[in-house]
C-alpha atoms as a PDB file:
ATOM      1  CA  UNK A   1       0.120-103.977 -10.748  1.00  0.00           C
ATOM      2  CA  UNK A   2      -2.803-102.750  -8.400  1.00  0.00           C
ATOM      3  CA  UNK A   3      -2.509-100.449  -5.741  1.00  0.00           C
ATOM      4  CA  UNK A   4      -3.255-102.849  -3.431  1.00  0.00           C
ATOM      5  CA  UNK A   5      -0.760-105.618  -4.702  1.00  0.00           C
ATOM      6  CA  UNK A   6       1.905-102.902  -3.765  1.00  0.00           C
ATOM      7  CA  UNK A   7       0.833-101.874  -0.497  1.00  0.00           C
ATOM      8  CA  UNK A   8       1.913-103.434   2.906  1.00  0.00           C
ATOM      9  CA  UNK A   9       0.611-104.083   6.086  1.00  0.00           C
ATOM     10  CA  UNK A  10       2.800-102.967   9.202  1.00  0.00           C
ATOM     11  CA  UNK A  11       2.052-106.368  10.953  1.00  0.00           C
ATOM     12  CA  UNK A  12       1.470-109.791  10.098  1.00  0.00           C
ATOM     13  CA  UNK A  13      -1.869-111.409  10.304  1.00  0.00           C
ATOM     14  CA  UNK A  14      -2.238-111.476  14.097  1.00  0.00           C
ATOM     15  CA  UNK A  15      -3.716-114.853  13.637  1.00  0.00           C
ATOM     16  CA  UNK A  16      -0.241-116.690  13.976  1.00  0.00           C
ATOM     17  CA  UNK A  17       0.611-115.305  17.250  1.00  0.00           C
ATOM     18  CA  UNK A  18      -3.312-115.622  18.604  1.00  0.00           C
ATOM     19  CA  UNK A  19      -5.026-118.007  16.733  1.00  0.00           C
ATOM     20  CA  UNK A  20      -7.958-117.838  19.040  1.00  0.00           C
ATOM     21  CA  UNK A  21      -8.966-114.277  17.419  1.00  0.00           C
ATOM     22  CA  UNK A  22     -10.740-116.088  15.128  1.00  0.00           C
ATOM     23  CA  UNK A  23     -12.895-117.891  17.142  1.00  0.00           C
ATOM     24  CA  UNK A  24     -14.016-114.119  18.920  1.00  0.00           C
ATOM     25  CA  UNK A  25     -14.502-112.342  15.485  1.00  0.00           C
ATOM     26  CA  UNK A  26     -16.807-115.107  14.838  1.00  0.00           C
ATOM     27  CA  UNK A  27     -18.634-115.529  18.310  1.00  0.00           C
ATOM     28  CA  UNK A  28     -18.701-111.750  17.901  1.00  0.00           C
ATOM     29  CA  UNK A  29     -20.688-112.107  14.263  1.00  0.00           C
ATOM     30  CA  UNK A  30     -22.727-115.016  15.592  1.00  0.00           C
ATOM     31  CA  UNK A  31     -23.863-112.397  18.277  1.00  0.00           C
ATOM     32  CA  UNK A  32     -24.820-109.701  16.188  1.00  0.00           C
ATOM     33  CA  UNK A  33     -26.553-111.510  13.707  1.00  0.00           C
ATOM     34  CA  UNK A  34     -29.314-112.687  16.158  1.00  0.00           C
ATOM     35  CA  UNK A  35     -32.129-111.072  13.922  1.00  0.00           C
ATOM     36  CA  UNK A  36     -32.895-108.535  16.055  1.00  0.00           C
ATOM     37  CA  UNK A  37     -31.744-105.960  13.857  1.00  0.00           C
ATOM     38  CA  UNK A  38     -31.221-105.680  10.087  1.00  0.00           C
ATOM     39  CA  UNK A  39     -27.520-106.945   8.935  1.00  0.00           C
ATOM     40  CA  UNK A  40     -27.930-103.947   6.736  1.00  0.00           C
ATOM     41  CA  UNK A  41     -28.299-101.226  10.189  1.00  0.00           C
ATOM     42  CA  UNK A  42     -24.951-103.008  11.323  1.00  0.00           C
ATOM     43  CA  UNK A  43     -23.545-102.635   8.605  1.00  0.00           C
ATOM     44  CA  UNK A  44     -24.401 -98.732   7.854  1.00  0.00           C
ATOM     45  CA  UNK A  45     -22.989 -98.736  11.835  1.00  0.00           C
ATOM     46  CA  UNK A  46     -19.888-100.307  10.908  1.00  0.00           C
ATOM     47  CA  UNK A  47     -18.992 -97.901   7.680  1.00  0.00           C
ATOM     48  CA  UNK A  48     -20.008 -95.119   9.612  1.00  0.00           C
ATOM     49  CA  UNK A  49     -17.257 -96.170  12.533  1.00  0.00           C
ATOM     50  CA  UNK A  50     -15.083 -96.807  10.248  1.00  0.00           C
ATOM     51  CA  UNK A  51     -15.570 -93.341   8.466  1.00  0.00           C
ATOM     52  CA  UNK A  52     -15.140 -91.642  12.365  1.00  0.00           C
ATOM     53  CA  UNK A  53     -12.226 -93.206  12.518  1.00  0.00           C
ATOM     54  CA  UNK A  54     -10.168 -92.993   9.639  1.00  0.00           C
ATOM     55  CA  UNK A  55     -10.040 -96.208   8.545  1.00  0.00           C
ATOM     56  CA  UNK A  56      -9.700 -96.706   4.751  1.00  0.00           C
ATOM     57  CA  UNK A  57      -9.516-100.787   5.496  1.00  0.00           C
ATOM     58  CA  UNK A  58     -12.524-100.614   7.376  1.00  0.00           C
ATOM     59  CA  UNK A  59     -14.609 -98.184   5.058  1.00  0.00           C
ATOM     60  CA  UNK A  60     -13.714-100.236   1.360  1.00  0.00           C
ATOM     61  CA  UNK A  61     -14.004-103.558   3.654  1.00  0.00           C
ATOM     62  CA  UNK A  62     -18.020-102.289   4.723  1.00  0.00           C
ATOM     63  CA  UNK A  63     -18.328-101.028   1.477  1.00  0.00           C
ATOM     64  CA  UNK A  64     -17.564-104.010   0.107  1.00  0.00           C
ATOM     65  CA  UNK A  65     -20.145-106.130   1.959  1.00  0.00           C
ATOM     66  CA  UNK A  66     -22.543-103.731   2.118  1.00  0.00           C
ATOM     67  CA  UNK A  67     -22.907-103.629  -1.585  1.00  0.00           C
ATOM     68  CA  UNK A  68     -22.893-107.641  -1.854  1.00  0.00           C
ATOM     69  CA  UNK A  69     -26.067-107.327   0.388  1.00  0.00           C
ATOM     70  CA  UNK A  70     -27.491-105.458  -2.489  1.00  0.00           C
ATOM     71  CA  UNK A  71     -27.527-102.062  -0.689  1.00  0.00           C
ATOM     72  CA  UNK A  72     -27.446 -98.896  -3.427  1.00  0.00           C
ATOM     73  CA  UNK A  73     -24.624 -96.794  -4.113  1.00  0.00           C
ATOM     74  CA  UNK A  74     -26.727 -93.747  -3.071  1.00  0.00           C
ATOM     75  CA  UNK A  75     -27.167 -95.211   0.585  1.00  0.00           C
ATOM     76  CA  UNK A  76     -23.626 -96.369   1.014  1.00  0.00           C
ATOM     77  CA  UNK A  77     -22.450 -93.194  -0.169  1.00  0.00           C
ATOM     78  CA  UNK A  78     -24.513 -91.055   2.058  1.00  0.00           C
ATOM     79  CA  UNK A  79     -23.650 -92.384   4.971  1.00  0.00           C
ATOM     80  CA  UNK A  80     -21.064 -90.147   6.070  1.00  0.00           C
ATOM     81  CA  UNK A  81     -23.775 -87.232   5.738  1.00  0.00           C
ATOM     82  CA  UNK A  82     -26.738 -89.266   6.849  1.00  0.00           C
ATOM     83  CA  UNK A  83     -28.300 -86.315   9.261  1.00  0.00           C
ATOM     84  CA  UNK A  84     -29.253 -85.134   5.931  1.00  0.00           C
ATOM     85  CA  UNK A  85     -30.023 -87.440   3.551  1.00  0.00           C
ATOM     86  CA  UNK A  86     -32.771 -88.790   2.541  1.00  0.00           C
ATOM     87  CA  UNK A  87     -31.958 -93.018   2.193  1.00  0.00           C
ATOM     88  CA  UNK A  88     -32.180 -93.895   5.868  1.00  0.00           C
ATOM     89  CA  UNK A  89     -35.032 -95.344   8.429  1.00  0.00           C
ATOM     90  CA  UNK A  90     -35.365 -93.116  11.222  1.00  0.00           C
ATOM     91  CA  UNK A  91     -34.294 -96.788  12.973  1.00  0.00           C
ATOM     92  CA  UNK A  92     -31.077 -96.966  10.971  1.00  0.00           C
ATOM     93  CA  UNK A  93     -30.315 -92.663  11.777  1.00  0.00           C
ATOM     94  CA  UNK A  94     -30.581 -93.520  15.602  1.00  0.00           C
ATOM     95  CA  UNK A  95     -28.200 -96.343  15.046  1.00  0.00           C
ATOM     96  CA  UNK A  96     -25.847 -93.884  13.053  1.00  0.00           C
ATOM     97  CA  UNK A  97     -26.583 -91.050  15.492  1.00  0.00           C
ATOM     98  CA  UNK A  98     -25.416 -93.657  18.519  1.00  0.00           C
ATOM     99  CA  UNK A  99     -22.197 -94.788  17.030  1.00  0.00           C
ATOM    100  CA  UNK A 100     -21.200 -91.828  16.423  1.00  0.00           C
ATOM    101  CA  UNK A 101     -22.010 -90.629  20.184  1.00  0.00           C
ATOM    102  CA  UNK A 102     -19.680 -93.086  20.960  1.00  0.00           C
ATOM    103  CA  UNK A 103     -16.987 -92.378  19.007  1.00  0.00           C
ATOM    104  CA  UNK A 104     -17.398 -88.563  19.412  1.00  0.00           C
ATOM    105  CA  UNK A 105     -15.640 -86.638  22.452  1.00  0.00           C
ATOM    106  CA  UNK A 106     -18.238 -84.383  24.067  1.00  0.00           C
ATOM    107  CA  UNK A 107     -17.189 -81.456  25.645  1.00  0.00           C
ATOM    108  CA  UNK A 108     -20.898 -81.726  27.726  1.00  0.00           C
ATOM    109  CA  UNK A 109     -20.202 -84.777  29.708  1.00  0.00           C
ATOM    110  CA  UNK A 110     -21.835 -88.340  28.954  1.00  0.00           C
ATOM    111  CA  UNK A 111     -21.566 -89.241  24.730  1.00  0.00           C
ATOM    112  CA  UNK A 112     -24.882 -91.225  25.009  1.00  0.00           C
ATOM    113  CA  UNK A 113     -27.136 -89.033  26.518  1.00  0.00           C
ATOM    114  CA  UNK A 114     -30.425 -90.266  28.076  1.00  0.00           C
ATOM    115  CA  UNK A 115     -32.428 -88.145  25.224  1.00  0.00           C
ATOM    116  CA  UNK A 116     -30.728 -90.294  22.496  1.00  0.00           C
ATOM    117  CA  UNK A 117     -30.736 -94.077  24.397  1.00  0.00           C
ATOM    118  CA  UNK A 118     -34.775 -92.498  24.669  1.00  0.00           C
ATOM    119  CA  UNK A 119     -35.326 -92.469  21.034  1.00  0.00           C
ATOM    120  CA  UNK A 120     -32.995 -95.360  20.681  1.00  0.00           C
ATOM    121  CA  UNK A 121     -35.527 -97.120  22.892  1.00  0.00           C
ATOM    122  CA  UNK A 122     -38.351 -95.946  20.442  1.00  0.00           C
ATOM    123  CA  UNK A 123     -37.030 -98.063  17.544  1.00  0.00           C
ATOM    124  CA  UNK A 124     -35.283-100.737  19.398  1.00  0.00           C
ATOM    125  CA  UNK A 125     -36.331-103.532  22.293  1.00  0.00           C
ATOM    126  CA  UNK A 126     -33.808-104.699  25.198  1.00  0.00           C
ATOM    127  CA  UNK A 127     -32.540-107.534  22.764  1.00  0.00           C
ATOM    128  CA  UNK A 128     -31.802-105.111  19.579  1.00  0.00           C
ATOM    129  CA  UNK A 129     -30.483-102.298  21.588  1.00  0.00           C
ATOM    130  CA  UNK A 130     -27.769-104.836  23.397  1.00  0.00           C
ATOM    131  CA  UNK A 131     -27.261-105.952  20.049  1.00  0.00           C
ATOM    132  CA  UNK A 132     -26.526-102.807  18.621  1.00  0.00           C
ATOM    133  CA  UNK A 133     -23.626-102.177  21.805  1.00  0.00           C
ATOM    134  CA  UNK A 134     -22.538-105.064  20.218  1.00  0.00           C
ATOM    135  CA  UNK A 135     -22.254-104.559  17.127  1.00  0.00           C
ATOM    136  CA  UNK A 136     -20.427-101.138  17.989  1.00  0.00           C
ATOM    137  CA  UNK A 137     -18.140-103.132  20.223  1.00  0.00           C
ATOM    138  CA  UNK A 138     -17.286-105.586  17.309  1.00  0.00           C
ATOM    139  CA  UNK A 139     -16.342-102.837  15.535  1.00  0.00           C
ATOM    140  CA  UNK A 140     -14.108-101.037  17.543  1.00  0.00           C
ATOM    141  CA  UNK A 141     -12.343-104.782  18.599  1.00  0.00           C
ATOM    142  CA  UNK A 142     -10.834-104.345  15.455  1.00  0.00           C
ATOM    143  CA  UNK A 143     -10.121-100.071  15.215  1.00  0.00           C
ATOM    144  CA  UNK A 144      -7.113-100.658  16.793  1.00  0.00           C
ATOM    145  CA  UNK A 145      -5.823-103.653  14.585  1.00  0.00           C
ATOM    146  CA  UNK A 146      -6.780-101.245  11.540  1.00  0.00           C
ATOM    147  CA  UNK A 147      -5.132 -98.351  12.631  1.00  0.00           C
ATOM    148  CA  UNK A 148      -1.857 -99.981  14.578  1.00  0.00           C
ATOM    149  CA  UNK A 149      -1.467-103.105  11.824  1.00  0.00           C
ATOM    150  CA  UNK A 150      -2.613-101.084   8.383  1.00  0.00           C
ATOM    151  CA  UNK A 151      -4.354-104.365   6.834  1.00  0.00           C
ATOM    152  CA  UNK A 152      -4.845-104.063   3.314  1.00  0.00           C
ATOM    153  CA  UNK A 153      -7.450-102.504   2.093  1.00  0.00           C
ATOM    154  CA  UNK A 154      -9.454-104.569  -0.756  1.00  0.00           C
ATOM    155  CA  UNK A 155      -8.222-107.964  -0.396  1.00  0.00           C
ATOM    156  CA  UNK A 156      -9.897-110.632  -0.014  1.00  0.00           C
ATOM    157  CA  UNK A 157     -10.619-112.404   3.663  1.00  0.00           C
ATOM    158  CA  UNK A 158      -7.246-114.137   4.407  1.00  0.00           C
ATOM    159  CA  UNK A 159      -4.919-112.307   2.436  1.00  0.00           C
ATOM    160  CA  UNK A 160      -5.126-108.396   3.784  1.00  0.00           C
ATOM    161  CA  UNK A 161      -1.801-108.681   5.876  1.00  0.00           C
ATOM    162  CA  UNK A 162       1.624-108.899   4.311  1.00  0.00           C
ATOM    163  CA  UNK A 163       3.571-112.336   5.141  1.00  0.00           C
ATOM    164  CA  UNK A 164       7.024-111.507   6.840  1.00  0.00           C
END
């Protein structure tokens, strides 16, 4: 028996008490994937949330797709030290650099400072930059049913929460 097979989630698949969740997740993925920025960069955005967060569903779940989209091991691994490392477009680092601004307390004021929505602005239009606020919002829709619910972590789409 895997580890997975014997681990539980806290909740059941919220799903069967708000069925409509599926119909935001996907207007949520229909959004993002506008082609105004690389699936890839939302992905890399995703793990890296995921990472800030502590989310082991989130991080094999990323990992996961990421490597079905053919990304190397070398990029997916580096992204939790991507300031220095040597896999990443200087379009993907500002992505990386912004999600974490918003997932990082600062103890100087504003997380998103106008210096980094500047070089944001460098490497992204009006279109890709709301997309990327997106795509960081899509994410962190679902921190909380990570973190609160404990889906588990490997399974397939479907079958990550324990039935009750």
């Amino acid at each position: 028996m895997s580890v997975t097979e014997q681990l539980q989630s806290r909740l059941p698949d919220p799903t069967s008490f708000f069925p409509e969740m599926g119909a935001i997740a996907g207007g949520m993925i229909k959004s993002v994937r506008n082609g105004s920025i690389p699936d890839t960069t939302v992905g890399l955005v995703h793990l890296r949330a995921g990472q800030i967060v502590g989310s082991t569903y989130h991080t094999v779940r990323q990992t996961a797709d990421l490597r079905a989209a053919g990304e190397s091991e070398e990029r997916i691994t580096a992204v939790a030290s991507w300031r220095d490392a040597p896999y990443f477009t200087d379009a993907e680092r500002v992505a990386l650099e912004l999600v974490e601004a918003v997932l990082t307390p600062s103890p100087y004021g504003e997380r998103v400072s106008d210096a980094l929505f500047a070089r944001a602005s460098e490497h992204y239009d009006e279109k890709a930059l709301w997309t990327l606020t997106v795509a960081i919002s899509q994410i962190l829709f679902f921190v909380p049913v990570a973190l609160i619910a404990k889906p588990i972590p490997g399974k397939a789409q479907g079958n990550h929460y324990t039935t009750r």
